[in-house]
Protein backbone atom coordinates (compact mmCIF):
# COMPACT_ATOMS: atom_id res chain seq x y z
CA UNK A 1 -12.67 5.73 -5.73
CA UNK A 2 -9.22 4.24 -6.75
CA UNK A 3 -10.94 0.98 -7.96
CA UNK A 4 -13.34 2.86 -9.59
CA UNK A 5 -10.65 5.30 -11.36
CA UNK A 6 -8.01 2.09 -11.84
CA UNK A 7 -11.15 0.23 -14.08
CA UNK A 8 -10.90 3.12 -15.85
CA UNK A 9 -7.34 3.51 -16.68
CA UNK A 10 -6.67 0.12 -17.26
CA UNK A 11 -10.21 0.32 -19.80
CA UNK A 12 -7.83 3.43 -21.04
CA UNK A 13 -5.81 0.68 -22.80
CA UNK A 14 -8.47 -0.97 -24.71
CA UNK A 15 -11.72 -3.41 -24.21
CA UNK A 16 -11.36 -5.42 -21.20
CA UNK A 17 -14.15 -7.73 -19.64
CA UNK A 18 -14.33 -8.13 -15.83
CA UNK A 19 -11.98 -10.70 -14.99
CA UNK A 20 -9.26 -10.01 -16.76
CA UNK A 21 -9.29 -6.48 -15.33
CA UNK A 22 -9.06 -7.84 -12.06
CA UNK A 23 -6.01 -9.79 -13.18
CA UNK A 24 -4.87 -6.82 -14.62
CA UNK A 25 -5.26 -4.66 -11.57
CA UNK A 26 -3.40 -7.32 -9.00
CA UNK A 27 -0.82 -7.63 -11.37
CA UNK A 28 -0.53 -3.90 -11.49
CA UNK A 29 -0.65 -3.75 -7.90
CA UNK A 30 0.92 -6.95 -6.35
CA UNK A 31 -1.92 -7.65 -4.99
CA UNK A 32 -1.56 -5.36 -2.50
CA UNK A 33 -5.42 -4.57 -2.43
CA UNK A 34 -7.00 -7.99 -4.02
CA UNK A 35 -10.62 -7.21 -5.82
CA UNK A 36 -13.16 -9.86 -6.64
CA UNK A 37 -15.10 -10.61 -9.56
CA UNK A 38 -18.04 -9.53 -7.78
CA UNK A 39 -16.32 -6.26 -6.90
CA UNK A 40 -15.33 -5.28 -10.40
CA UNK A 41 -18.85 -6.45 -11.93
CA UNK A 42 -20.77 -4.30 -9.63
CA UNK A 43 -18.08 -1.37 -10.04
CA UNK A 44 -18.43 -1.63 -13.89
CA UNK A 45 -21.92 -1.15 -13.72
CA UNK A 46 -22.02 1.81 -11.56
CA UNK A 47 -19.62 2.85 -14.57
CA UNK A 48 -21.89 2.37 -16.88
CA UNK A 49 -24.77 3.73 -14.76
CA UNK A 50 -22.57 7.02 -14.65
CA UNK A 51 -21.60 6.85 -18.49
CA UNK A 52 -18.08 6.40 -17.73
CA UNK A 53 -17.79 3.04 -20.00
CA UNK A 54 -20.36 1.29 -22.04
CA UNK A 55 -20.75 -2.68 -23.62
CA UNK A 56 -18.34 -3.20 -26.43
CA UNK A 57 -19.59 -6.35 -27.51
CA UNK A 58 -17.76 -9.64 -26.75
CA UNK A 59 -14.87 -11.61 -27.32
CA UNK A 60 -14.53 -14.97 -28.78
CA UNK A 61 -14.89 -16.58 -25.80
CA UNK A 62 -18.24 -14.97 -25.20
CA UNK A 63 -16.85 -12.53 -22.67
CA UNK A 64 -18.83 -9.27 -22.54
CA UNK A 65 -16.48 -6.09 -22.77
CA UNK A 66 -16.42 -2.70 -21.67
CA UNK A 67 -15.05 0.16 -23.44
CA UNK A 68 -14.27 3.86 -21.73
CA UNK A 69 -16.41 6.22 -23.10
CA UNK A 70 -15.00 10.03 -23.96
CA UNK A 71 -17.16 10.96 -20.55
CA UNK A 72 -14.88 8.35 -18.97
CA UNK A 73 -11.58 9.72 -20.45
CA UNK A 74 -11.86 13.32 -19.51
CA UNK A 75 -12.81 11.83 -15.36
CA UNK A 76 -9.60 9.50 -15.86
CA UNK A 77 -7.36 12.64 -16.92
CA UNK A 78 -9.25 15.16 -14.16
CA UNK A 79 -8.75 11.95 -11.76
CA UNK A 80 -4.34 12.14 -12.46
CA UNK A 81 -4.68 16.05 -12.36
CA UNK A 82 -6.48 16.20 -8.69
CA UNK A 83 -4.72 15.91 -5.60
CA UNK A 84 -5.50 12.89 -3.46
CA UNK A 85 -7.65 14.50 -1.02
CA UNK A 86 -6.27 14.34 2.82
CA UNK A 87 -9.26 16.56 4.20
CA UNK A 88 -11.08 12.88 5.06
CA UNK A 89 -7.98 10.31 5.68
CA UNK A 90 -9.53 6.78 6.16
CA UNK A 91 -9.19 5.27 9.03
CA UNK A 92 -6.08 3.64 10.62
CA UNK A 93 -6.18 0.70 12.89
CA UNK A 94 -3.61 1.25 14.53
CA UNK A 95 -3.87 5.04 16.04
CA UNK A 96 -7.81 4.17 16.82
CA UNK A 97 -6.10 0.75 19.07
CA UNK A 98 -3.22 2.89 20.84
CA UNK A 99 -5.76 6.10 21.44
CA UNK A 100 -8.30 3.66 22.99
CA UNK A 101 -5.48 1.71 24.76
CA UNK A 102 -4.63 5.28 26.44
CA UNK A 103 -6.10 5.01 30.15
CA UNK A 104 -7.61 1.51 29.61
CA UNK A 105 -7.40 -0.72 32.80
CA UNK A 106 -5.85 -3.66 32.36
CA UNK A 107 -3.80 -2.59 29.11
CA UNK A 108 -0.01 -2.37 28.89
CA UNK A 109 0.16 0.41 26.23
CA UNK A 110 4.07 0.06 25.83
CA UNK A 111 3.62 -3.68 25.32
CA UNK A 112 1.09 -2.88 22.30
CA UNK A 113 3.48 -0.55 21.09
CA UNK A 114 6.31 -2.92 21.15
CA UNK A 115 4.66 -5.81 19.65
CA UNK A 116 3.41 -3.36 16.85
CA UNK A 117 6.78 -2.34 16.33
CA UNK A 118 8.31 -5.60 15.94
CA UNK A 119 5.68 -6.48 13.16
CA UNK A 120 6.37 -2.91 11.51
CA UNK A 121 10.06 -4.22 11.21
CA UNK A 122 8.94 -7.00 9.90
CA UNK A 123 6.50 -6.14 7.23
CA UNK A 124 9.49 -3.48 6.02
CA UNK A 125 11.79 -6.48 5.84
CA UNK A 126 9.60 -8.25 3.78
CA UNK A 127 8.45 -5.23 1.57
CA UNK A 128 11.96 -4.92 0.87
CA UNK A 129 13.23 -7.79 0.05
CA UNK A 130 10.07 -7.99 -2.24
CA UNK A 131 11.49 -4.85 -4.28
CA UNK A 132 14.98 -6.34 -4.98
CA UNK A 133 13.32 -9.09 -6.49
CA UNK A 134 10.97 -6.57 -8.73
CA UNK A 135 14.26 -4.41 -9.45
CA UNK A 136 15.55 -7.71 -10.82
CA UNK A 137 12.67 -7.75 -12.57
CA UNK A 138 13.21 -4.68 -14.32
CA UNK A 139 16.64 -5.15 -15.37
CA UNK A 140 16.38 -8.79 -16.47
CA UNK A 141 13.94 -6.86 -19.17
CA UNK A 142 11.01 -8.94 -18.45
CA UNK A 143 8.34 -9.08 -20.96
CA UNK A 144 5.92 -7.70 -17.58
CA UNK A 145 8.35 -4.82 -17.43
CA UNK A 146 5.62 -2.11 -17.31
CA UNK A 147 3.55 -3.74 -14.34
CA UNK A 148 7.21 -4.60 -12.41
CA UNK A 149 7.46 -0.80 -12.37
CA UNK A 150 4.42 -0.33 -11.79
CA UNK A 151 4.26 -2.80 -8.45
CA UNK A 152 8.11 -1.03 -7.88
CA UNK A 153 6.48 2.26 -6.79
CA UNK A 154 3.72 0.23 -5.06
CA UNK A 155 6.64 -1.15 -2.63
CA UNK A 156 8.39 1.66 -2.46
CA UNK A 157 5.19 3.78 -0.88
CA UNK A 158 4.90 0.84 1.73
CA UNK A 159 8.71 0.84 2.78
CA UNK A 160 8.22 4.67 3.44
CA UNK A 161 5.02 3.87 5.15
CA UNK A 162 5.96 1.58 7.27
CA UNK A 163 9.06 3.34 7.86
CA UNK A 164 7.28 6.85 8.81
CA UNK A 165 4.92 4.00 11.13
CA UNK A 166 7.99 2.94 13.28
CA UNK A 167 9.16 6.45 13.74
CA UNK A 168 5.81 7.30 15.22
CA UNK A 169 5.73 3.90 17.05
CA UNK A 170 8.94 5.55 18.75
CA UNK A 171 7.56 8.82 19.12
CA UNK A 172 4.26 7.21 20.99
CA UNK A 173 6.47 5.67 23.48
CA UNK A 174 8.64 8.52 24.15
CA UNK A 175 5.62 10.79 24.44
CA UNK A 176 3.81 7.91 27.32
CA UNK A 177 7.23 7.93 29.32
CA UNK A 178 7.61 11.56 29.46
CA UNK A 179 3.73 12.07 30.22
CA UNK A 180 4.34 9.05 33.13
CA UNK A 181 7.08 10.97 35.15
CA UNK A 182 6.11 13.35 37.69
CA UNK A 183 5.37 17.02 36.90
CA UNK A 184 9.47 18.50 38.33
CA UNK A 185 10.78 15.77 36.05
CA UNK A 186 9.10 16.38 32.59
CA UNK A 187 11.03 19.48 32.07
CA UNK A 188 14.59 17.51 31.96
CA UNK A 189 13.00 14.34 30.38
CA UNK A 190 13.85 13.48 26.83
CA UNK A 191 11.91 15.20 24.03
CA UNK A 192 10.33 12.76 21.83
CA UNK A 193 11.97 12.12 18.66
CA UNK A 194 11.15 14.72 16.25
CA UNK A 195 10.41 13.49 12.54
CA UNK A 196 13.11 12.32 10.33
CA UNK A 197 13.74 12.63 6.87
CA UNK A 198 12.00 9.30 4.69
CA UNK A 199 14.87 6.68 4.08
CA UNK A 200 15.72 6.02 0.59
CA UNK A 201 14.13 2.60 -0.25
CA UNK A 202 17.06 1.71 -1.98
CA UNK A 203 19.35 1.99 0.95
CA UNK A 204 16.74 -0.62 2.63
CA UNK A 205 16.64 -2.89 -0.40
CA UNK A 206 21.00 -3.26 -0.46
CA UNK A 207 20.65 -3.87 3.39
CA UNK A 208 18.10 -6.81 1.82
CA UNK A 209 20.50 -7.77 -0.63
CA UNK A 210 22.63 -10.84 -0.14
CA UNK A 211 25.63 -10.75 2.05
CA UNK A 212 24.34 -7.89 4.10
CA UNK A 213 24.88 -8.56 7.71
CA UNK A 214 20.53 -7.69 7.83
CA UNK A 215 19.03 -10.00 9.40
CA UNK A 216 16.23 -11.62 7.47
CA UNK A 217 12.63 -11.82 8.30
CA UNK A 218 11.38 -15.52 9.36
CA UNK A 219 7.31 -14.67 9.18
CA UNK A 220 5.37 -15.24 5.83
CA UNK A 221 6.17 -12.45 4.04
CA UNK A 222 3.30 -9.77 2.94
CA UNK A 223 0.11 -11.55 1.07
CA UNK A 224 1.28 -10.45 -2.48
CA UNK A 225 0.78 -12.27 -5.83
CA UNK A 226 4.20 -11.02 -6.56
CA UNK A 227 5.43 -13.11 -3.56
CA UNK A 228 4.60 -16.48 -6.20
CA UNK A 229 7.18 -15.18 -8.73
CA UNK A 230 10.35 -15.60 -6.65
């Protein structure tokens, strides 16, 4: 549904033809979640099929272009009213691997949890050393100012993610030792760590900065299109 709403709202800005709205949404996005052609082709059409945007003739290239309709307007608007709905969350790799890891022979569940962990630091690392460079962005006044913010909050929501992901990372491992001791020793073992408060990204991105004593990330950072502009 968020490709199908993002079409929309980047149609919102005028007549667009399929693969320049894919630019357009990577750009707008970092390529966080890359789309193909084929993707945004068969997306339009549903579009269409739904009365949400219609041809608007083509360019001088030949490019065919879609318009939003006023059908398609008043979903886009209803769309940034409604909540995102959390009633169905999607499915996380990570919790299915660690609850099927529970009680599997052969599995060292606090190894999983460590090596997870030391990716999690990782991808953070990267994700915020990735958002100095867009807050740079921003204040250099680049002409791409509005998709730098845009790809900003983008980063941001991943540095909290990831962050909230190590806590529980912590939590998991907390929660296997106390569940390993025996039953007279749970009552004075540690209580897993309860849920902190998110870190401000912008404490995370000055521990980035250079001449902090952080230590920087030697993997290939997150596959981003913003990650070509530094």
């Amino acid at each position: 549904m968020s490709i199908r709403h993002g079409l929309l709202a980047l149609l919102e800005r005028g007549p667009r033809y399929g693969s320049q709205l894919r630019t357009e949404f990577e750009s707008r996005t970092g390529s966080t979640w890359p789309l193909n052609v084929g993707q945004v082709y068969t997306t339009l059409a549903r579009l269409e099929r739904d009365g949400l945007v219609a041809p608007g003739g083509e360019d001088a290239a030949g490019h065919t272009l879609y318009v939003i309709t006023d059908t398609g307007s008043a979903e886009l608007r209803e769309w940034y009213e409604r909540p995102v709905d959390r009633a169905n969350p999607p499915r996380d790799e990570l919790s299915i691997k660690l609850a099927m890891a529970v009680g599997s022979p052969g599995v060292d569940i606090r190894a999983v949890i460590q090596s997870q962990r030391h990716a999690t630091i990782r991808a953070m690392q990267d994700y915020t050393r990735l958002k100095a460079r867009a807050l740079a962005a921003v204040e250099n006044g680049d002409t791409r100012e509005r998709d730098d913010v845009a790809w900003l909050l983008v980063l941001e929501q991943l540095i909290f993610q990831t962050e909230a992901e190590a806590r529980w990372l912590d939590h998991c491992e907390a929660r296997l030792v106390r569940l390993s001791l025996p039953a007279d020793r749970r009552a004075d073992a540690p209580r897993p760590p309860q849920a902190a408060e998110p870190v401000d990204p912008s404490a995370a991105a000055a521990a980035a900065a250079p001449g902090s004593s952080r230590t920087e990330p030697t993997t290939t950072p997150p596959r981003t299109a913003r990650t070509r502009r530094g």
